[in-house]
N, C-alpha and C. Protein backbone atom coordinates (compact mmCIF):
# COMPACT_ATOMS: atom_id res chain seq x y z
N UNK A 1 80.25 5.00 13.92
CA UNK A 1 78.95 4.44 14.12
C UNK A 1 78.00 5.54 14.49
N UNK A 2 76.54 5.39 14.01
CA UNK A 2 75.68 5.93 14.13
C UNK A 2 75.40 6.52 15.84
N UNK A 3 75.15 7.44 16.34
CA UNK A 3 74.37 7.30 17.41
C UNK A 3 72.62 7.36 17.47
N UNK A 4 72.44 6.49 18.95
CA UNK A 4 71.00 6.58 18.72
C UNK A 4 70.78 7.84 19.29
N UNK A 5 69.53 8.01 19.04
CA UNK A 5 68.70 8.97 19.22
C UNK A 5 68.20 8.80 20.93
N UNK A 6 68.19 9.80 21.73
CA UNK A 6 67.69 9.50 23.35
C UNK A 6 66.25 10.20 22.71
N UNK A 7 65.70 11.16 22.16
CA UNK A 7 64.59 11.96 22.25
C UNK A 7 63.23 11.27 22.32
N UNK A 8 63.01 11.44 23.51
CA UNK A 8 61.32 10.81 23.19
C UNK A 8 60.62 11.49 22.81
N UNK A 9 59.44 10.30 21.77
CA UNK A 9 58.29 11.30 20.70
C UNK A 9 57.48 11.17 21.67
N UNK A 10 56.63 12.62 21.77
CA UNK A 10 56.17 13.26 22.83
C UNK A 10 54.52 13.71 22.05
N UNK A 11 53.47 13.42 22.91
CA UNK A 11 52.42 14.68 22.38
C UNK A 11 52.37 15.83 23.06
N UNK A 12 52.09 17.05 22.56
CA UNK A 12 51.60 18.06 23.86
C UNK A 12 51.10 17.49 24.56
N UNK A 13 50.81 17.85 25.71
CA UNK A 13 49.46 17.58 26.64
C UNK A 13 48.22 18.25 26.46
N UNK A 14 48.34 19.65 25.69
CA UNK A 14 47.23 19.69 25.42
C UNK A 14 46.17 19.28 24.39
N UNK A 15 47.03 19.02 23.39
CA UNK A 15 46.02 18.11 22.31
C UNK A 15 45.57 16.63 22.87
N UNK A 16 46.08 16.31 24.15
CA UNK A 16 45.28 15.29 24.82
C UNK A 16 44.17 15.13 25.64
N UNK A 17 44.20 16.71 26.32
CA UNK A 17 43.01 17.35 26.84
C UNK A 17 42.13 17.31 25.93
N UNK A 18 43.02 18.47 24.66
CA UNK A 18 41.40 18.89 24.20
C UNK A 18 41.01 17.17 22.91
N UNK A 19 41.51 16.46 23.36
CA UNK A 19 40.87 15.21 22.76
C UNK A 19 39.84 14.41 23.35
N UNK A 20 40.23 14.46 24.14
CA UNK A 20 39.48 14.00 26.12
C UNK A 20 38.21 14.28 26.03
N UNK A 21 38.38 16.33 25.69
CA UNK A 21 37.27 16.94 25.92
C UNK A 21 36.33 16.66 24.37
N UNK A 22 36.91 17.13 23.11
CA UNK A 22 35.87 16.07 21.96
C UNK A 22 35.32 14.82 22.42
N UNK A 23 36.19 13.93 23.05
CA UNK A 23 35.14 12.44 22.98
C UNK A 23 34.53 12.56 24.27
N UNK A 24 34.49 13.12 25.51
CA UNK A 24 33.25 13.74 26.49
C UNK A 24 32.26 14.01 25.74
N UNK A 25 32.66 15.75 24.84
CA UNK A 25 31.40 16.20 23.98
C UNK A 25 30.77 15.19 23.06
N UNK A 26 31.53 14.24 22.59
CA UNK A 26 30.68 13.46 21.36
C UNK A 26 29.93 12.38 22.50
N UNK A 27 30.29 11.94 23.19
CA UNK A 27 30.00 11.02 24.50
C UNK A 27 28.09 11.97 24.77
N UNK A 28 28.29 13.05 24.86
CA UNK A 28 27.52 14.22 25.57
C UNK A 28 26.18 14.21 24.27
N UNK A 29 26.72 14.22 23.21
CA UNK A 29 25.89 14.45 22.15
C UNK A 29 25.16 12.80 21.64
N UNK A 30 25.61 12.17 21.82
CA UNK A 30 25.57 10.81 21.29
C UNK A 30 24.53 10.63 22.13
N UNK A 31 24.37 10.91 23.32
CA UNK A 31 23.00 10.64 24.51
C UNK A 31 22.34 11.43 24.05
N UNK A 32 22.43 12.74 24.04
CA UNK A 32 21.44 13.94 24.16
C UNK A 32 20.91 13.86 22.52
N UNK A 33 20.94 13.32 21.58
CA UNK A 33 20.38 12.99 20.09
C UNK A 33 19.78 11.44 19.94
N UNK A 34 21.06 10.65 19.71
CA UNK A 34 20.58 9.36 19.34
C UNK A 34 19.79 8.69 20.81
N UNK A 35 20.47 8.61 21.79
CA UNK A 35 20.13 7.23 22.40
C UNK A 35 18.51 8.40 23.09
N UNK A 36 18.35 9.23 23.36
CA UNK A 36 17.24 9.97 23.75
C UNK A 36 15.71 9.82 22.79
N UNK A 37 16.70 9.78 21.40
CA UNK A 37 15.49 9.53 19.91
C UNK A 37 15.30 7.88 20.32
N UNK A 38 16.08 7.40 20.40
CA UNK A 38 15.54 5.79 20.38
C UNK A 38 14.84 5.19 21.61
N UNK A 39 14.91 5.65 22.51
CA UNK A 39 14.09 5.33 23.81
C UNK A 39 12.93 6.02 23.67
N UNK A 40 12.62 7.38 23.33
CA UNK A 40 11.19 7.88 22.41
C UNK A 40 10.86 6.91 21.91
N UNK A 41 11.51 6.53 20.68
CA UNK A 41 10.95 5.67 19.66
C UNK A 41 10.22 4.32 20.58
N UNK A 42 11.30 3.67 21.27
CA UNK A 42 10.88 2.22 21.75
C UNK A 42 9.81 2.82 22.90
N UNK A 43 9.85 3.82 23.59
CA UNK A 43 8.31 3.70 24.43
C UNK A 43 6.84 4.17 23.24
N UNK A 44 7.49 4.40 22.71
CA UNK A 44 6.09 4.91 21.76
C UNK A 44 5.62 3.12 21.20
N UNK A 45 6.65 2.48 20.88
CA UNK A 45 6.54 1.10 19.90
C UNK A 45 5.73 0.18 21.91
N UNK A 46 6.28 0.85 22.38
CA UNK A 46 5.75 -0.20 23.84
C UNK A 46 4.24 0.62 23.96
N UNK A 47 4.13 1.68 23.77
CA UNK A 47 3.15 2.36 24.09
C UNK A 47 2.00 2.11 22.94
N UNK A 48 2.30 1.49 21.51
CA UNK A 48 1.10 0.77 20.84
C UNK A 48 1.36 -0.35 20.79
N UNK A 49 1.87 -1.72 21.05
CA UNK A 49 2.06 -2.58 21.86
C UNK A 49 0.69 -3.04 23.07
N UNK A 50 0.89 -2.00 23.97
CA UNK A 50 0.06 -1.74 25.22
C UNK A 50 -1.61 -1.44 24.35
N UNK A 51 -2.08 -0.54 23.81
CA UNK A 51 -3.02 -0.39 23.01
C UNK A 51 -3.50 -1.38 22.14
N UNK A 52 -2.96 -1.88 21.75
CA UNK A 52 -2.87 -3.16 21.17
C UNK A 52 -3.64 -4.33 21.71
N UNK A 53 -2.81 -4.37 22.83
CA UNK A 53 -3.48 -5.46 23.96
C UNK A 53 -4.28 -4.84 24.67
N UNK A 54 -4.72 -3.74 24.77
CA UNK A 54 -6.19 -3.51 25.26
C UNK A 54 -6.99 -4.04 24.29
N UNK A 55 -6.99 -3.26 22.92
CA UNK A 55 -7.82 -3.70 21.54
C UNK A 55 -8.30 -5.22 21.37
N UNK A 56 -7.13 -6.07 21.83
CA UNK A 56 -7.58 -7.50 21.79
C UNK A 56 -8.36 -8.07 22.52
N UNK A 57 -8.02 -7.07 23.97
CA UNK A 57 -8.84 -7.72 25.02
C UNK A 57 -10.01 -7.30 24.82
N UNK A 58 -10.43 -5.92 24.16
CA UNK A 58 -11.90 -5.61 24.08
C UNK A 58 -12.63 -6.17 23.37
N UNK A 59 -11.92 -6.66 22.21
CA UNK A 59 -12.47 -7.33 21.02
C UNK A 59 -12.84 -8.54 21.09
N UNK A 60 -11.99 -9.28 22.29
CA UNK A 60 -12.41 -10.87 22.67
C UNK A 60 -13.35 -10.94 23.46
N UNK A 61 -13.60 -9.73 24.16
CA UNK A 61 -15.00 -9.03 25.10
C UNK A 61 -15.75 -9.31 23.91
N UNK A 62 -16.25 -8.87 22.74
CA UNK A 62 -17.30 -8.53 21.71
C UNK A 62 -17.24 -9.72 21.68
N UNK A 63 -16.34 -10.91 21.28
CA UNK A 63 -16.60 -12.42 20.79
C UNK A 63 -17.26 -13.14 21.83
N UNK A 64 -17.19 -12.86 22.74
CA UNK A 64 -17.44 -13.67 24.32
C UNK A 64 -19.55 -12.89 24.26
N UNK A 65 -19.33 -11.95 24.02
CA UNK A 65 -20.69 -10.99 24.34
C UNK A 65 -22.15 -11.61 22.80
N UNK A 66 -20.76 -11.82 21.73
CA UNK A 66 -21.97 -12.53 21.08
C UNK A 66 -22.24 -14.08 20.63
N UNK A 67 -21.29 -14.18 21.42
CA UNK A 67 -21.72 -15.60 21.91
C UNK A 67 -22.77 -16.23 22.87
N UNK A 68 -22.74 -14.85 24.18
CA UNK A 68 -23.86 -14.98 24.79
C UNK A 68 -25.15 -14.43 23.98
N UNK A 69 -25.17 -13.51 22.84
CA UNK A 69 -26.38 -13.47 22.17
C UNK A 69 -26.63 -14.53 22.10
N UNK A 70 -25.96 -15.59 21.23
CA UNK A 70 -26.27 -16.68 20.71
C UNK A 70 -27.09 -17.89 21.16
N UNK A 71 -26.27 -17.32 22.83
CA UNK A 71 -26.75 -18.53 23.44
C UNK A 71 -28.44 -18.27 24.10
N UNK A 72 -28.49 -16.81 23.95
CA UNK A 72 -29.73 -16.46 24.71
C UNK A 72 -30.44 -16.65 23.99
N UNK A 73 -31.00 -16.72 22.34
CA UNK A 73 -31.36 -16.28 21.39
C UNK A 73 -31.77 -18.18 21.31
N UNK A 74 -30.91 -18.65 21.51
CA UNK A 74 -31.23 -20.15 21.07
C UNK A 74 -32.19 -20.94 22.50
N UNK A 75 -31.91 -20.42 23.76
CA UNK A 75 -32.46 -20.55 25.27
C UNK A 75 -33.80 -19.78 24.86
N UNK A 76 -34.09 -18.73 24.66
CA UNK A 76 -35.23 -18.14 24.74
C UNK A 76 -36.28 -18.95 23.04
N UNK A 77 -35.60 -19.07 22.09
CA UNK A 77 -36.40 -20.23 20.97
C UNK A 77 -36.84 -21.52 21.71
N UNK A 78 -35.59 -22.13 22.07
CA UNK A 78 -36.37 -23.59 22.49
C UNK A 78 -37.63 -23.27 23.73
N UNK A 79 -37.36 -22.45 24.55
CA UNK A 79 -38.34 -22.32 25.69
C UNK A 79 -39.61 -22.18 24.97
N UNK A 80 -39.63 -21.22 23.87
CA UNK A 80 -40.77 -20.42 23.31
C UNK A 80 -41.36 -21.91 22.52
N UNK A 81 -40.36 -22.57 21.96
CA UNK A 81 -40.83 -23.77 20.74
C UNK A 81 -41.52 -24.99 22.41
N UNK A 82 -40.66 -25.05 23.33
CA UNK A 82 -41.09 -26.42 24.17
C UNK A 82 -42.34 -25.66 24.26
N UNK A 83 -42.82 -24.49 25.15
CA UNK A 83 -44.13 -24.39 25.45
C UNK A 83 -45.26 -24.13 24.24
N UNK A 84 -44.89 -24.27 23.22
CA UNK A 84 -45.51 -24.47 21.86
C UNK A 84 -46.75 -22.97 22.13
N UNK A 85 -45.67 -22.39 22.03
CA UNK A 85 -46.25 -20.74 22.08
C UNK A 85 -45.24 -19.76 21.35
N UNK A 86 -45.52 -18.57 21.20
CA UNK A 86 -44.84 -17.41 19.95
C UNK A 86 -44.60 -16.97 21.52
N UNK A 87 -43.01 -16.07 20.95
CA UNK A 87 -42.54 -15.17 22.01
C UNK A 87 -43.46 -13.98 21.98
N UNK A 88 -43.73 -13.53 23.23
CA UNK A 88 -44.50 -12.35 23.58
C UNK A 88 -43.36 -11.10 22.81
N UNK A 89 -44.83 -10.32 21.40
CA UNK A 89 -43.94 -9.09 21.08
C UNK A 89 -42.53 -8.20 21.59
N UNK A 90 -42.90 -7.71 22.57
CA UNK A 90 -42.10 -6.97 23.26
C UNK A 90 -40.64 -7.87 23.80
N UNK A 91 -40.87 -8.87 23.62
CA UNK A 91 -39.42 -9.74 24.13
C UNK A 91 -38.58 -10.03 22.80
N UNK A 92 -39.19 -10.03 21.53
CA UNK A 92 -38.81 -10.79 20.33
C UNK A 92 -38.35 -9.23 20.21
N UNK A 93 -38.61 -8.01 19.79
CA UNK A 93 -38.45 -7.08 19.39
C UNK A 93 -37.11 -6.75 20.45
N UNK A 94 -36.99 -6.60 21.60
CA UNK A 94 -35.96 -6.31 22.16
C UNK A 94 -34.64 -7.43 22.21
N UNK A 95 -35.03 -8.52 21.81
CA UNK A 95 -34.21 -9.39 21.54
C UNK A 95 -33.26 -8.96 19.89
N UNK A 96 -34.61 -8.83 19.14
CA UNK A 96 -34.19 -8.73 17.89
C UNK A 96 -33.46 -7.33 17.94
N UNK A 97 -33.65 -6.37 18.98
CA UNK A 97 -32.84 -4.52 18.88
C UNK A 97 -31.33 -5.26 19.05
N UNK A 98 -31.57 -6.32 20.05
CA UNK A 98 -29.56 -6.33 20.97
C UNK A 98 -29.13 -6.87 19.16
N UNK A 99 -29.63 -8.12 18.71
CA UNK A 99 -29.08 -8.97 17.63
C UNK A 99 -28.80 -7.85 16.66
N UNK A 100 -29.62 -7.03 16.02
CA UNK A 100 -29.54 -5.41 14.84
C UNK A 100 -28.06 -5.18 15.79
N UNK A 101 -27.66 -5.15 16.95
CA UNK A 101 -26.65 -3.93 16.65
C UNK A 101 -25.56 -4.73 16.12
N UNK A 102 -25.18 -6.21 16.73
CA UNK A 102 -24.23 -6.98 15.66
C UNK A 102 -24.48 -7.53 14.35
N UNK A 103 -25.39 -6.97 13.97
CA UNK A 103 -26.15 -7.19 12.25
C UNK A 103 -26.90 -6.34 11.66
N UNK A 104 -25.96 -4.82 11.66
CA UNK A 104 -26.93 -3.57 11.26
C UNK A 104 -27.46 -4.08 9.45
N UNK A 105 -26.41 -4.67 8.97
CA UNK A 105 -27.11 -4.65 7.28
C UNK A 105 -27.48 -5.98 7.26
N UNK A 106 -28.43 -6.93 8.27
CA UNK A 106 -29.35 -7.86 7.82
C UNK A 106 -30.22 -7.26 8.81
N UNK A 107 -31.46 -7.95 8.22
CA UNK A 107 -32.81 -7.85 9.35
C UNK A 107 -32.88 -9.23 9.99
N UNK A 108 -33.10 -8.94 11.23
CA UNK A 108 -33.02 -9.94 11.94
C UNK A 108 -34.44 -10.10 12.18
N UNK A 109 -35.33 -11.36 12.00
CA UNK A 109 -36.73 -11.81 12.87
C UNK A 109 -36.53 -13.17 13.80
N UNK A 110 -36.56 -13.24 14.70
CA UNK A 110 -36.82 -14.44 15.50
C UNK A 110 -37.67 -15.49 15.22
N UNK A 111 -36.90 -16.33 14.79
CA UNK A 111 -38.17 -17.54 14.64
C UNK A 111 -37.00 -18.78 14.54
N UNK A 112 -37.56 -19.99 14.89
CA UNK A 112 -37.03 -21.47 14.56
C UNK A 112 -36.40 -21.60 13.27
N UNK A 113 -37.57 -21.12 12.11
CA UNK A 113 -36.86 -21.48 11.00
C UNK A 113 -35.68 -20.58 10.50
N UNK A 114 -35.44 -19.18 11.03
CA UNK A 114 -34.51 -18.20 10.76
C UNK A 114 -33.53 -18.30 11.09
N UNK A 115 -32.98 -19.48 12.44
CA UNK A 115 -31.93 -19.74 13.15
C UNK A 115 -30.59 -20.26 12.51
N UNK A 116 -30.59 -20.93 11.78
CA UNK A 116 -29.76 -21.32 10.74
C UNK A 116 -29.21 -19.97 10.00
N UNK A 117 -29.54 -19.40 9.74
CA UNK A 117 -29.57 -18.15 8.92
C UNK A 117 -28.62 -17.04 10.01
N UNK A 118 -29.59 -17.05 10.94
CA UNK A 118 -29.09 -16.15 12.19
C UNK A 118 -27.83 -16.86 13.19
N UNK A 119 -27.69 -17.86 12.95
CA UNK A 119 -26.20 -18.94 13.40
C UNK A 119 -25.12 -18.15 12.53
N UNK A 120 -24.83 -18.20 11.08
CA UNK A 120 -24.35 -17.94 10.53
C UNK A 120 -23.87 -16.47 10.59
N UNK A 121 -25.16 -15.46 10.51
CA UNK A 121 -24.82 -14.12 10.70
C UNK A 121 -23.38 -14.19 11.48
N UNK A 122 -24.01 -14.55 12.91
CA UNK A 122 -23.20 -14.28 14.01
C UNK A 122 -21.63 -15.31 13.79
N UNK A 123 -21.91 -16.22 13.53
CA UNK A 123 -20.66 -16.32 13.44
C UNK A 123 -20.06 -15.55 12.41
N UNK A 124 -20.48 -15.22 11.17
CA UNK A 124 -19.07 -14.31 10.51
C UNK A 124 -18.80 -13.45 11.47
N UNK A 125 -19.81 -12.56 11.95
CA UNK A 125 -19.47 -11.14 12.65
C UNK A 125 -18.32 -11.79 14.25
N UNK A 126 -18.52 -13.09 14.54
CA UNK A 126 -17.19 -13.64 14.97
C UNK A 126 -16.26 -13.71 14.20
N UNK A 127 -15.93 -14.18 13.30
CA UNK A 127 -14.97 -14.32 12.64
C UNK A 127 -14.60 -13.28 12.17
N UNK A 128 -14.86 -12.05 11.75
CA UNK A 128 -14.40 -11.00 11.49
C UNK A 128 -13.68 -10.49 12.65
N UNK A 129 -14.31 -10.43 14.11
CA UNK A 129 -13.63 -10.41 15.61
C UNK A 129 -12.10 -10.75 15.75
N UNK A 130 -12.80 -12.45 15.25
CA UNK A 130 -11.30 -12.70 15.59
C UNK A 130 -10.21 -12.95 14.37
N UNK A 131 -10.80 -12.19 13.33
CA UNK A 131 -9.67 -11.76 12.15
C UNK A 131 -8.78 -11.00 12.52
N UNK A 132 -9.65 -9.32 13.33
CA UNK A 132 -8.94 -9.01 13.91
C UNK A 132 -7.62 -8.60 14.83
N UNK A 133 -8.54 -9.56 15.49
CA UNK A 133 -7.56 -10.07 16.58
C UNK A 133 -6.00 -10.44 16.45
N UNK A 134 -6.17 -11.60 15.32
CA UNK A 134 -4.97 -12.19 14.85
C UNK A 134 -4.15 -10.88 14.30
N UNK A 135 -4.77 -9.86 13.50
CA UNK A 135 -3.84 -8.76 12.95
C UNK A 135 -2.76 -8.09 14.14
N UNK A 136 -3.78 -7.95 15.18
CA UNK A 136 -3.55 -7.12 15.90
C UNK A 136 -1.88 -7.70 16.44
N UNK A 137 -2.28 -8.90 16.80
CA UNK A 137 -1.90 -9.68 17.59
C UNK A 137 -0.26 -10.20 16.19
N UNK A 138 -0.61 -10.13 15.21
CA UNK A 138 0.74 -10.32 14.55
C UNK A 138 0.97 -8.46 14.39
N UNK A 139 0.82 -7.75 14.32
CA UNK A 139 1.58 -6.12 14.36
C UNK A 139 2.01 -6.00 15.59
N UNK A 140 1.73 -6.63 17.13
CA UNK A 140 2.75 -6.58 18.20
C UNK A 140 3.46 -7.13 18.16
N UNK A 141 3.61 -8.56 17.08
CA UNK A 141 4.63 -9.69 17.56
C UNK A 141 5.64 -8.76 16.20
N UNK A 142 5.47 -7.88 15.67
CA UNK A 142 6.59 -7.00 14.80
C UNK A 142 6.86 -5.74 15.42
N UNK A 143 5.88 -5.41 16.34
CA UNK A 143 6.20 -4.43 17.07
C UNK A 143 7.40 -4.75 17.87
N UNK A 144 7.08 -5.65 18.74
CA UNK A 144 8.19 -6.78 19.40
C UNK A 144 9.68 -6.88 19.14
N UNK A 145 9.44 -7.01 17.97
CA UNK A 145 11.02 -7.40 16.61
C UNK A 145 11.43 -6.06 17.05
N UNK A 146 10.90 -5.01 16.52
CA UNK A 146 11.31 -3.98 15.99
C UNK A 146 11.88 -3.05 17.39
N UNK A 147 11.28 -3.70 18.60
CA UNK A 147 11.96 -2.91 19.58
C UNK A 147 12.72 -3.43 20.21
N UNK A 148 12.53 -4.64 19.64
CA UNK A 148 13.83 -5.62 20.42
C UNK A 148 15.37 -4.67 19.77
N UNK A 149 15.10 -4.69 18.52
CA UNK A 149 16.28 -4.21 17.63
C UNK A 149 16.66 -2.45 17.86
N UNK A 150 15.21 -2.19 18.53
CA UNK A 150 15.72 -0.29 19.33
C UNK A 150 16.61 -1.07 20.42
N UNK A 151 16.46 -1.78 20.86
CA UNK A 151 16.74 -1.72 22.55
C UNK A 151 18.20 -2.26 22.11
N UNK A 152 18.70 -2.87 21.40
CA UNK A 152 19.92 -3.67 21.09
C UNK A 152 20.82 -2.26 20.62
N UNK A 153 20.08 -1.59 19.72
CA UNK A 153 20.75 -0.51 19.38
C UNK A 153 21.00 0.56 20.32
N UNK A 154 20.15 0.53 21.39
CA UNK A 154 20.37 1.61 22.36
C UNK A 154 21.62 1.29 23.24
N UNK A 155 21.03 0.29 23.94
CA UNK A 155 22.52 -0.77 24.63
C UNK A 155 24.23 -0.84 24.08
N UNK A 156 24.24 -0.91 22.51
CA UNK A 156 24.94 -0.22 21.70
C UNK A 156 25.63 0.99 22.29
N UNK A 157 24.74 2.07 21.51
CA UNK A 157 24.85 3.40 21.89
C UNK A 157 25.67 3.88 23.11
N UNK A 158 24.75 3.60 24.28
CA UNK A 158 25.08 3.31 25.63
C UNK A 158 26.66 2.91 25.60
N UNK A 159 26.55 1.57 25.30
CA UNK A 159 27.97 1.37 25.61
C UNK A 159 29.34 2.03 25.16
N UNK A 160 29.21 2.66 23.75
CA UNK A 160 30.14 3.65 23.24
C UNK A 160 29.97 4.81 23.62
N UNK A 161 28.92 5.43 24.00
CA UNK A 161 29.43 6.81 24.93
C UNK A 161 30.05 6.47 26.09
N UNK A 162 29.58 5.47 26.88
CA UNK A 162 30.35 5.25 28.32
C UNK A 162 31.97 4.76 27.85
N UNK A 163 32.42 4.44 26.45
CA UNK A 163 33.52 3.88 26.47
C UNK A 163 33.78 5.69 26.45
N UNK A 164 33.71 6.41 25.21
CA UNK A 164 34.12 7.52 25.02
C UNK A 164 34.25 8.17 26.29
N UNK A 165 33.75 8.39 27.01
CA UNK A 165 33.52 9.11 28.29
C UNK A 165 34.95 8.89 29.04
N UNK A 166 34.40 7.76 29.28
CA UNK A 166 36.21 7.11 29.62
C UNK A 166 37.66 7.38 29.43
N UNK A 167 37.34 7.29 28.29
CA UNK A 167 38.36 7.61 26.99
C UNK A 167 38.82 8.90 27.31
N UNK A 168 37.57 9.81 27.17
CA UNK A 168 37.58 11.09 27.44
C UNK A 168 38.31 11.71 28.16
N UNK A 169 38.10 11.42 29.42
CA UNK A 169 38.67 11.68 30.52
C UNK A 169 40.09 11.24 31.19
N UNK A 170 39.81 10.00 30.22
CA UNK A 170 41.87 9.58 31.23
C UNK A 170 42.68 10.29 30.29
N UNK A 171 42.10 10.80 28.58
CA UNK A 171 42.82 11.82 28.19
C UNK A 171 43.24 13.33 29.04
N UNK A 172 42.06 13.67 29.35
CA UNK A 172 41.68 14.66 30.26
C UNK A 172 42.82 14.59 31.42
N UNK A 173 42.97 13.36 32.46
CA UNK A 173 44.04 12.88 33.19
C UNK A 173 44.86 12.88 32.88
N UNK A 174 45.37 12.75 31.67
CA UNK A 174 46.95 12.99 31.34
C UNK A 174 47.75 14.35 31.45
N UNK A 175 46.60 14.80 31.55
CA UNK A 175 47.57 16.41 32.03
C UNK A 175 48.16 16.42 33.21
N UNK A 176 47.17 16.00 34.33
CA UNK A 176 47.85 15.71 35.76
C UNK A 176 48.94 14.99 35.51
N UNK A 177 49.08 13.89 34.83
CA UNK A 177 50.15 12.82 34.88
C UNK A 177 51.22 13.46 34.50
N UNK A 178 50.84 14.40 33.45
CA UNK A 178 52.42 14.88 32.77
C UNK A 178 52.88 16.13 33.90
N UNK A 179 51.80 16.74 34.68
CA UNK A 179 52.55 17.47 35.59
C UNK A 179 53.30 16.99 36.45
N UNK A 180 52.78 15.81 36.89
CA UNK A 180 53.46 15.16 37.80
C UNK A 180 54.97 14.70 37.52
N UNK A 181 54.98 14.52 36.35
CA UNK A 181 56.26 14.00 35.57
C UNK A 181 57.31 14.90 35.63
N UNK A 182 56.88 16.29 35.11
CA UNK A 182 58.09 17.34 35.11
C UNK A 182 58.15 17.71 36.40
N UNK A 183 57.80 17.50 37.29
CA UNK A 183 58.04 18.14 38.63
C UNK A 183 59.44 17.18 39.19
């Protein structure tokens, strides 16, 4: 009859070290490249995000601001129409400078019958506002996506260097162990 074999299959110990020490280094590199590029990436994607929502907020400032044209413009007509008098020059002209800057390519004149006309202006130049807005406001909600999916990938990342690391090292430990053994 055959005999068995007593020999145990054995690794060096040092190709367990220096295995230890590759998945440390790849552990080492895997932070210091990828997960370093993608946290760049996602504060930059948070950092126009943030710009973003300033932009909206300024822009809903402009919608809010010519709305109060609107409203002044229609307050200062009826006053001028109840006392069945023309606005004094100098008030119509500085009225009509604020209205020119949200209507550089129409001419604006103040009067009752122009109001209809001048309703309209202003609202497109709203609606263009809050065309805006909505853009803005759908390129964060993809900004959003898109860093949700950095941050998933980083977390990722993260978690396989810390496994490697691990890894790394109780390879690394096996040298102690095997000294301990032959002693």
């Amino acid at each position: 009859m055959g005999q068995v074999s007593s020999k145990k299959w054995q690794i060096p110990t040092w190709t367990l070290v220096a295995i230890g020490l590759i998945l440390n280094i790849v552990s080492a590199l895997l932070t210091n490249f990828y997960i370093d590029d993608l946290t760049r990436q996602s504060n930059e994607i948070a950092q126009q995000q943030q710009d973003n929502e300033k932009l909206i907020q300024l822009i809903w400032q402009q919608v809010e601001t010519v709305e109060r044209k609107r409203e002044h413009v229609l307050v200062i007509l009826n006053v001028a129409e109840m006392m069945q008098s023309a606005l004094p020059r100098e008030v119509a002209a500085q009225i009509e400078q604020d209205i020119a800057y949200w209507l550089p390519d129409k001419p604006v004149e103040l009067s009752v019958e122009n109001v209809p006309k001048l309703m309209e202006a202003l609202n497109d130049v709203q609606g263009e506002q809050r065309d805006k807005i909505n853009e803005l406001y759908l390129a964060n909600q993809e900004l959003i996506n898109n860093n949700a999916h950095k941050m998933k990938a980083i977390s990722r990342l993260r978690n396989l260097a810390l496994f490697l690391q691990v890894l790394g090292l109780a390879l690394v430990l096996a040298r102690d162990l095997n000294w301990r053994d032959k002693r």
